[in-house]
C-alpha atoms as a PDB file:
ATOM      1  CA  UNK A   1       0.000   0.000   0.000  1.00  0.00           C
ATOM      2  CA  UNK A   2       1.386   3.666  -0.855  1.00  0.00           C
ATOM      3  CA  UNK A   3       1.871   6.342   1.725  1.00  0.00           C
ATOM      4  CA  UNK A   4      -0.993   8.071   0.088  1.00  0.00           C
ATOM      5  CA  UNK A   5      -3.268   5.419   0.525  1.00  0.00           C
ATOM      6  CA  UNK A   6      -1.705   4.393   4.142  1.00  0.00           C
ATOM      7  CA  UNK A   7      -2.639   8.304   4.985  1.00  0.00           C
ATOM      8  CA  UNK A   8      -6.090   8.026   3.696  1.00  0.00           C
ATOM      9  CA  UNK A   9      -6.748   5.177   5.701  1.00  0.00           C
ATOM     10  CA  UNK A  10      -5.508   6.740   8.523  1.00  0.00           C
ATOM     11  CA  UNK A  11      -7.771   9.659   8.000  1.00  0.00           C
ATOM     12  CA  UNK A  12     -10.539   7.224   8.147  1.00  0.00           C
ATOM     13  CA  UNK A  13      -9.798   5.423  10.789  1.00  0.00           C
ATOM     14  CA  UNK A  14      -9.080   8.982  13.080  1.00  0.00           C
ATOM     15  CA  UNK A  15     -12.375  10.240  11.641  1.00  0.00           C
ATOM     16  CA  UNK A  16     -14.132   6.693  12.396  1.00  0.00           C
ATOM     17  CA  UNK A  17     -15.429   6.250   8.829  1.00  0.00           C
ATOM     18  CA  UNK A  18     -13.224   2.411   9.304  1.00  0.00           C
ATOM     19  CA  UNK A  19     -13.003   1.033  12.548  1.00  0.00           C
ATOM     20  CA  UNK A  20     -10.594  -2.089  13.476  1.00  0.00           C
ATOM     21  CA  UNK A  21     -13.316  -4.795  13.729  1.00  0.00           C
ATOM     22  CA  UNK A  22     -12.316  -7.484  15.898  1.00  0.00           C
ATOM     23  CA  UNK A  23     -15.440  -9.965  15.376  1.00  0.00           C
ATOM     24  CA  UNK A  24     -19.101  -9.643  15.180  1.00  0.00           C
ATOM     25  CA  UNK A  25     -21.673 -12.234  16.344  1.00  0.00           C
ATOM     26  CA  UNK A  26     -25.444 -12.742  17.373  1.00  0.00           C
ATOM     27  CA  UNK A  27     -26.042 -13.961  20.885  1.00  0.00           C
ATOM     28  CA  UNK A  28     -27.499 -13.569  24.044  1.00  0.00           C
ATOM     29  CA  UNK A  29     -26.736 -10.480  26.352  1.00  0.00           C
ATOM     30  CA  UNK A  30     -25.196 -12.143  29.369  1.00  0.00           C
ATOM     31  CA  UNK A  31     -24.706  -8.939  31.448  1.00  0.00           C
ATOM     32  CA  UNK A  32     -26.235  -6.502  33.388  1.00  0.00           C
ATOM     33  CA  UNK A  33     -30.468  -4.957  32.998  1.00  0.00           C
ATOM     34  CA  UNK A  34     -30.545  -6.137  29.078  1.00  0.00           C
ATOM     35  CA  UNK A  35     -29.109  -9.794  29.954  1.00  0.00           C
ATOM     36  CA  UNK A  36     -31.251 -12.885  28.639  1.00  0.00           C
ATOM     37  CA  UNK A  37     -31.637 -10.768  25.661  1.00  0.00           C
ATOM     38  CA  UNK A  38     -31.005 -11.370  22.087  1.00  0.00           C
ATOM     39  CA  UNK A  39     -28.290  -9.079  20.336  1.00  0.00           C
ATOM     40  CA  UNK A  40     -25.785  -8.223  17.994  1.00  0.00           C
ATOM     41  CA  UNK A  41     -22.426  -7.603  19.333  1.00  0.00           C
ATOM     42  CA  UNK A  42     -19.818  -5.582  17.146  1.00  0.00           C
ATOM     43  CA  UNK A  43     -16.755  -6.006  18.744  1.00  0.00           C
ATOM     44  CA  UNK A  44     -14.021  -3.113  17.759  1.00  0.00           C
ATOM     45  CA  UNK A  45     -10.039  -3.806  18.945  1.00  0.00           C
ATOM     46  CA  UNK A  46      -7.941  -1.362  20.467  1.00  0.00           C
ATOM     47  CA  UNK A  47      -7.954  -0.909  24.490  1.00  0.00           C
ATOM     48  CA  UNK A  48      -5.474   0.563  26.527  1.00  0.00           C
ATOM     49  CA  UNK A  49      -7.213   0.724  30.034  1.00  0.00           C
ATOM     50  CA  UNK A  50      -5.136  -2.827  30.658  1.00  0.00           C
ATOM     51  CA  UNK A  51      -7.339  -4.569  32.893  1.00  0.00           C
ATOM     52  CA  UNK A  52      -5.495  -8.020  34.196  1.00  0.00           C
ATOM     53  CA  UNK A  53      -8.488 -10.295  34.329  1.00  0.00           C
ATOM     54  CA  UNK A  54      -9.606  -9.068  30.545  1.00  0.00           C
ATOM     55  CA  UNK A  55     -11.322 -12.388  29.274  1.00  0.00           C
ATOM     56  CA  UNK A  56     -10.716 -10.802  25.694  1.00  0.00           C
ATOM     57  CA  UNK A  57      -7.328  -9.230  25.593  1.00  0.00           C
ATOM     58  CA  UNK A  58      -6.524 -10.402  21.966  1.00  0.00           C
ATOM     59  CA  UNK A  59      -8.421  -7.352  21.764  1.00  0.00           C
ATOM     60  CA  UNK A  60      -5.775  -4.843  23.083  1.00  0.00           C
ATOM     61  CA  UNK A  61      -3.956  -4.200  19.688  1.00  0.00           C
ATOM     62  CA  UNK A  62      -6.020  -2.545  17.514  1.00  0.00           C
ATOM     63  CA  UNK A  63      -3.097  -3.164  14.661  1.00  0.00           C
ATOM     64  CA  UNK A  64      -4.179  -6.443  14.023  1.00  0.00           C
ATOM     65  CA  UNK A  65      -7.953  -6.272  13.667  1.00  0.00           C
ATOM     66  CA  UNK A  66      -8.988  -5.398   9.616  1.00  0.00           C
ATOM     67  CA  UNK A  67     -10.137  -1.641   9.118  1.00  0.00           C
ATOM     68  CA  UNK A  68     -13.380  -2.363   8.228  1.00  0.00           C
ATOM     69  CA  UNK A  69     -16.326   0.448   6.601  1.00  0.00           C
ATOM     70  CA  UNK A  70     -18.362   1.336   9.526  1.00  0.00           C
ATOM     71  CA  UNK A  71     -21.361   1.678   6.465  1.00  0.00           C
ATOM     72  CA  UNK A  72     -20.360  -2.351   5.749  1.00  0.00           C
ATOM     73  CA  UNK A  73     -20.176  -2.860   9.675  1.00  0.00           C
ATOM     74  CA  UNK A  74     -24.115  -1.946  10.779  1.00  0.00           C
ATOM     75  CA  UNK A  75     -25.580  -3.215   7.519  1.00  0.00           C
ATOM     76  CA  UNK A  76     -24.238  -6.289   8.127  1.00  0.00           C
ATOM     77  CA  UNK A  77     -25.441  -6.401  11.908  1.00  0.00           C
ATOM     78  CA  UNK A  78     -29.088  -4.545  10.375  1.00  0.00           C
ATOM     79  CA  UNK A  79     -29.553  -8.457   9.120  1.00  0.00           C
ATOM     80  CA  UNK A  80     -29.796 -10.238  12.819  1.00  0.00           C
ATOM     81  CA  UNK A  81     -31.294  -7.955  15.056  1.00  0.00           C
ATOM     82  CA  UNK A  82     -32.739  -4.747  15.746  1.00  0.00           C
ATOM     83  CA  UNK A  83     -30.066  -4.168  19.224  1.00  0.00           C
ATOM     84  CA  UNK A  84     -26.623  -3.424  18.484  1.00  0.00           C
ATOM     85  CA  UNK A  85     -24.066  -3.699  21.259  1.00  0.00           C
ATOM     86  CA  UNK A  86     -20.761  -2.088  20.989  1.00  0.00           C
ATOM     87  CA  UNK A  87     -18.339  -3.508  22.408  1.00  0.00           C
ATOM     88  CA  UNK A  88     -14.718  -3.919  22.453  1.00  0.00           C
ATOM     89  CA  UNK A  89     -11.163  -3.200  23.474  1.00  0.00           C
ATOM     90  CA  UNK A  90     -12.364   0.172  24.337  1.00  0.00           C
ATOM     91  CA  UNK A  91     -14.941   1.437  21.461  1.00  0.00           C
ATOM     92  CA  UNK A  92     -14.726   5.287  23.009  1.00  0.00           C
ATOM     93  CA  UNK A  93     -10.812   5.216  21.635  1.00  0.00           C
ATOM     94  CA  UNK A  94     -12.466   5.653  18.236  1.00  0.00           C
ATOM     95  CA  UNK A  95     -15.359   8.268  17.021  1.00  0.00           C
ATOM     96  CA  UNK A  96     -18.847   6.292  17.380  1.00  0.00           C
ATOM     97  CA  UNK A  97     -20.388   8.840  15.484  1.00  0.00           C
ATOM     98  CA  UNK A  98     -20.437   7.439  12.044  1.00  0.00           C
ATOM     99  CA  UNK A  99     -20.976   4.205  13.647  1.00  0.00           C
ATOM    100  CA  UNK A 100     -23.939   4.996  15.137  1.00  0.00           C
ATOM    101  CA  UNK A 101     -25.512   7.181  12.207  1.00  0.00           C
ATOM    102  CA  UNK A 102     -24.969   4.456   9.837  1.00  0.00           C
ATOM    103  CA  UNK A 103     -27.299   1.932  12.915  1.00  0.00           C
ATOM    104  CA  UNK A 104     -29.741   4.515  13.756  1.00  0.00           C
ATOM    105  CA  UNK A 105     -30.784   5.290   9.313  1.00  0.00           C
ATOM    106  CA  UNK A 106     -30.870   1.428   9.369  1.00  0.00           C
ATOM    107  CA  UNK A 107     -33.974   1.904  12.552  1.00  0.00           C
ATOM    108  CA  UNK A 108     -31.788   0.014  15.065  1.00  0.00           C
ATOM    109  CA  UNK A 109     -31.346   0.323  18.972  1.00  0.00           C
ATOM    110  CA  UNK A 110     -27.656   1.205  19.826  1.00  0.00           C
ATOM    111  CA  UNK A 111     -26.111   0.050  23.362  1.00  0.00           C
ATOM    112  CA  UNK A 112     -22.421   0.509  24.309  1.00  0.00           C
ATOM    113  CA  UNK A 113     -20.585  -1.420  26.591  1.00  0.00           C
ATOM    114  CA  UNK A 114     -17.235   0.805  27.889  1.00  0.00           C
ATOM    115  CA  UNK A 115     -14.797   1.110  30.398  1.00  0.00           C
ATOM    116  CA  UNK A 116     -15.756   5.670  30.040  1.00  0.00           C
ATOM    117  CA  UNK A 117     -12.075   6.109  30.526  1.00  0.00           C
ATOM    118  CA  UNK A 118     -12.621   8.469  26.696  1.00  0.00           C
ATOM    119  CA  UNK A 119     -14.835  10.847  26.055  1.00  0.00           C
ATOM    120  CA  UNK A 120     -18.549   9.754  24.832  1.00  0.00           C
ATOM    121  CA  UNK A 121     -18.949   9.989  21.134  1.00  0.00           C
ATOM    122  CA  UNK A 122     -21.714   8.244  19.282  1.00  0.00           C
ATOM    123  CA  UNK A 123     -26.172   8.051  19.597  1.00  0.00           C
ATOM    124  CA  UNK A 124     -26.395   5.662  22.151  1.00  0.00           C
ATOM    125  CA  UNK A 125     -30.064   3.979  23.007  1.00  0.00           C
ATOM    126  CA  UNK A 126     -28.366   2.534  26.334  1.00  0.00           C
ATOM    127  CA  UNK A 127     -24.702   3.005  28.103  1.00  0.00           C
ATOM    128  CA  UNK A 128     -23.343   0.296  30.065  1.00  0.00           C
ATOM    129  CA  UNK A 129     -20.217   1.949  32.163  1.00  0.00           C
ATOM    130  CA  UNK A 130     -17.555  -0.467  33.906  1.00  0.00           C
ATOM    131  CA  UNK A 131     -15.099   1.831  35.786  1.00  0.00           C
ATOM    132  CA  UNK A 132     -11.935   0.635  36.031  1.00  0.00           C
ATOM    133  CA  UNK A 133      -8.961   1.761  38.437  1.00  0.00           C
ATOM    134  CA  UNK A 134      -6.094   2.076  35.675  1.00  0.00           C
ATOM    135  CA  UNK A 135      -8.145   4.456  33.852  1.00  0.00           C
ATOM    136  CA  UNK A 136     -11.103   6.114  35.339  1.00  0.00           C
ATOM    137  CA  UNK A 137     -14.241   7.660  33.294  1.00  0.00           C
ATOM    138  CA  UNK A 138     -14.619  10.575  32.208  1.00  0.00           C
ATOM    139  CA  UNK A 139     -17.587  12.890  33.196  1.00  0.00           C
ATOM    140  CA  UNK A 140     -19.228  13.048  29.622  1.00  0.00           C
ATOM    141  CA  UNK A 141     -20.039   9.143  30.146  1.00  0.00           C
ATOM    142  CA  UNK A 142     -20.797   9.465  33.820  1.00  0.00           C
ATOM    143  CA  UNK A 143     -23.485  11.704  33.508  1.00  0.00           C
ATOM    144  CA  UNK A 144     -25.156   9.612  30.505  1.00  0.00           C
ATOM    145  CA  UNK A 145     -24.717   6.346  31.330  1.00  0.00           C
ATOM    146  CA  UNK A 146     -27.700   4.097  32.012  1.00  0.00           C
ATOM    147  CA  UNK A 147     -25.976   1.239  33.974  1.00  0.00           C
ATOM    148  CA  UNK A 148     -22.954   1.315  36.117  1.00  0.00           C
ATOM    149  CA  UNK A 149     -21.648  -2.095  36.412  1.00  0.00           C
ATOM    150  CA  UNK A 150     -18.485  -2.078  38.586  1.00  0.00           C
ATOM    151  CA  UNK A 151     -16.425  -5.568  38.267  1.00  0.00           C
ATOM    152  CA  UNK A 152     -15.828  -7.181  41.785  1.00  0.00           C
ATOM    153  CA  UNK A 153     -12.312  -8.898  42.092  1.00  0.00           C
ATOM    154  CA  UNK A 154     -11.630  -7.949  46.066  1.00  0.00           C
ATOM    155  CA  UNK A 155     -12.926  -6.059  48.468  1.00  0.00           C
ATOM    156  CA  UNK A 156     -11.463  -2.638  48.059  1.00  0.00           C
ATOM    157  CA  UNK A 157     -13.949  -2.951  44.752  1.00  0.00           C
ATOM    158  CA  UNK A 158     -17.178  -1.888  46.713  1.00  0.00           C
ATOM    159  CA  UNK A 159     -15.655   1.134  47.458  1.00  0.00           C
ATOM    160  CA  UNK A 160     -14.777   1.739  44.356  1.00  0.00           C
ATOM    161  CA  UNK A 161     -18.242   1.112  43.295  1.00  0.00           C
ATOM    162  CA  UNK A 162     -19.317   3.332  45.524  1.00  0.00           C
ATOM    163  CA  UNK A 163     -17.237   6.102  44.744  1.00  0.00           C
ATOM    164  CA  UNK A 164     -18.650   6.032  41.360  1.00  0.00           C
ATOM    165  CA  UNK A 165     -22.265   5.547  42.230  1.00  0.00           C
ATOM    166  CA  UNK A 166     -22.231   8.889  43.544  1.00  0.00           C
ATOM    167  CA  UNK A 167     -20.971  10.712  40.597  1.00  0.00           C
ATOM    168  CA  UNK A 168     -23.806   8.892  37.932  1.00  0.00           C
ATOM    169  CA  UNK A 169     -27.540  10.250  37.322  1.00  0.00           C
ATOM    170  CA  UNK A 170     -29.760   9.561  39.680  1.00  0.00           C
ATOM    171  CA  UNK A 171     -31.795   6.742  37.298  1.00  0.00           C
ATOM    172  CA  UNK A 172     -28.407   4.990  36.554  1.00  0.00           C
ATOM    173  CA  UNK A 173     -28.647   1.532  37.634  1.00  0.00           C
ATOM    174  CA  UNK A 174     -26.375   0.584  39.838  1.00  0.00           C
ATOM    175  CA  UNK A 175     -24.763  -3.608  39.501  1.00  0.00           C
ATOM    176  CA  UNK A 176     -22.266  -5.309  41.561  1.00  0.00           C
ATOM    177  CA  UNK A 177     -20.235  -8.413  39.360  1.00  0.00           C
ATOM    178  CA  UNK A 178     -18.055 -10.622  40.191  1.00  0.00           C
ATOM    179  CA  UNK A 179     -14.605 -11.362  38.218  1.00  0.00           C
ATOM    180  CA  UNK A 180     -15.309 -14.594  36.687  1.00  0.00           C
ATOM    181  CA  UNK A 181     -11.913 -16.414  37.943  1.00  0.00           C
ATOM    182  CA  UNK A 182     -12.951 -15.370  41.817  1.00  0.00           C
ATOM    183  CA  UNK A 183     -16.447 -15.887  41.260  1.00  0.00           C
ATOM    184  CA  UNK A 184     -16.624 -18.584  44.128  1.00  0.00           C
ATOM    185  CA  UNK A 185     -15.247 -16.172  46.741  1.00  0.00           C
ATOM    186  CA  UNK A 186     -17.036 -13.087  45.669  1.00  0.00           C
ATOM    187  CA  UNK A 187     -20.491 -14.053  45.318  1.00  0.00           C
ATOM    188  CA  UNK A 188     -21.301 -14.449  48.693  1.00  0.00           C
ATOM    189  CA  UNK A 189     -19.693 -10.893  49.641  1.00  0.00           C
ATOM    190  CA  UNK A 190     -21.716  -9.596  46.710  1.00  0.00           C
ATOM    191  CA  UNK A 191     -24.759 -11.124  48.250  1.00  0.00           C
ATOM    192  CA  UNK A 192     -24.461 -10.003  51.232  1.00  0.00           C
ATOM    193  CA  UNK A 193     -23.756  -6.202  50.169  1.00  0.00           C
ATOM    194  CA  UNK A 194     -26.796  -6.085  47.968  1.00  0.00           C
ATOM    195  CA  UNK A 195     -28.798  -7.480  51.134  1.00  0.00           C
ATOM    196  CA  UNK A 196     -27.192  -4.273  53.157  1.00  0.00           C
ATOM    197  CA  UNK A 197     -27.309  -1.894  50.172  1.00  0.00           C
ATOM    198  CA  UNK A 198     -30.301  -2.773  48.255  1.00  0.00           C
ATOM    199  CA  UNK A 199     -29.923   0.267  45.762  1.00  0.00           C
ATOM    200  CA  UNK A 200     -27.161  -2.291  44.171  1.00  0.00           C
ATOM    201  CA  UNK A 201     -28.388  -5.161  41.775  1.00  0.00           C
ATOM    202  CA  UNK A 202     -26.545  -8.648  41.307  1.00  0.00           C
ATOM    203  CA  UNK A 203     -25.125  -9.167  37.979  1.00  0.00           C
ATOM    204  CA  UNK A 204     -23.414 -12.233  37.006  1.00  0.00           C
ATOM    205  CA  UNK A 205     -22.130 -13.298  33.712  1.00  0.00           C
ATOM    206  CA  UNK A 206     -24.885 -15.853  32.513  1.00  0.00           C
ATOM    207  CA  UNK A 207     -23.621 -16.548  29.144  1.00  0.00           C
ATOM    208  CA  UNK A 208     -20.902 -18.055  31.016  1.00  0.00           C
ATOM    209  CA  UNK A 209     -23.391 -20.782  33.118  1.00  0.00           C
ATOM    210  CA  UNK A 210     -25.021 -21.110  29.977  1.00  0.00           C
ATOM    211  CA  UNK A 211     -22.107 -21.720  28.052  1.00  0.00           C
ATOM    212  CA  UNK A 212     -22.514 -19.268  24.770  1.00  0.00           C
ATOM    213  CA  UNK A 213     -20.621 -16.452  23.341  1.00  0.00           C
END
């Protein structure tokens, strides 16, 4: 490929016309108020926030997932379902905006799934924010976000959780989940916070029990 065609690219890519598409598949939301659910997932690489229990870190480098036509990318979820979840990596390192044009011509319902640590781009139907510690969120996905779902590995986590309950809307709701690898230990904690603090939910990851993508 020429320079001028590497640049062009490039110019895509920054302006989120092509986004590094890691996979795409229709399943059931595991996660969280929408879970049991069926949806399309569009999964884009690319995530710096570095999280050590990431189940999907061959999503990290962006470098090796195809730039892909965000036009070609929501037609081709328009075919299985009528909710789109955006996932990734990190989807807020890249504009959503064309993204989420192309879904919402097409007539379909647009979730996000993010860590917030970037600033919100995109028309989102629902926000699902997971804070983590690395990298925290910033205030334009704080004050949108329709779910806060804080990941529970130990127990300095529920403070954590807590410290960002009180900076999301007041109709944000609010889930406690545990890690997956320390799911045996944390449960019970969980449980027993949700019982002293019932303004928290339980989320686990079904999809996981149920053994699907």
């Amino acid at each position: 490929m020429t320079k001028q065609a590497l640049d062009s690219l490039q110019a895509q890519i920054d302006l989120g016309e092509m986004l590094p598409l890691m996979e795409e598949f229709y399943t059931i939301q595991g996660e969280g108020f929408h879970k049991g659910t069926a949806a399309y997932f569009i999964r884009v690489g690319g995530c710096d926030v570095g999280c050590h229990w990431c189940d999907v870190k061959e999503s990290w480098d962006a470098a090796i997932h195809p730039p892909t036509n965000a036009n070609t990318i929501a037609e081709n979820a328009a075919k299985y379902s009528d909710t789109i979840v955006v996932t990734g990596g990190e989807p807020l390192m890249w504009d959503m905006n064309p993204l989420t044009k192309k879904l919402k011509s097409l007539g379909l319902t647009t979730h996000i799934e993010t860590s917030g640590a970037y600033q919100l781009s995109g028309d989102w139907d629902w926000i699902c924010l997971s804070p983590k510690k690395r990298m925290l969120p910033t205030q334009s996905v704080l004050e949108k976000a329709n779910e806060l779902k804080v990941i529970i590995f130990n127990k300095s986590d529920f403070d954590f959780a807590e410290k960002h309950a009180a900076q999301v809307g007041e109709d944000c709701i609010l889930y406690l989940q545990p890690e997956w690898s320390v799911r045996d230990k944390m449960v019970p904690l969980i449980v027993d916070y949700v019982m002293k603090n019932p303004q928290w939910k339980v989320s686990l990851q079904t999809h996981k029990y149920l053994n699907i993508p």
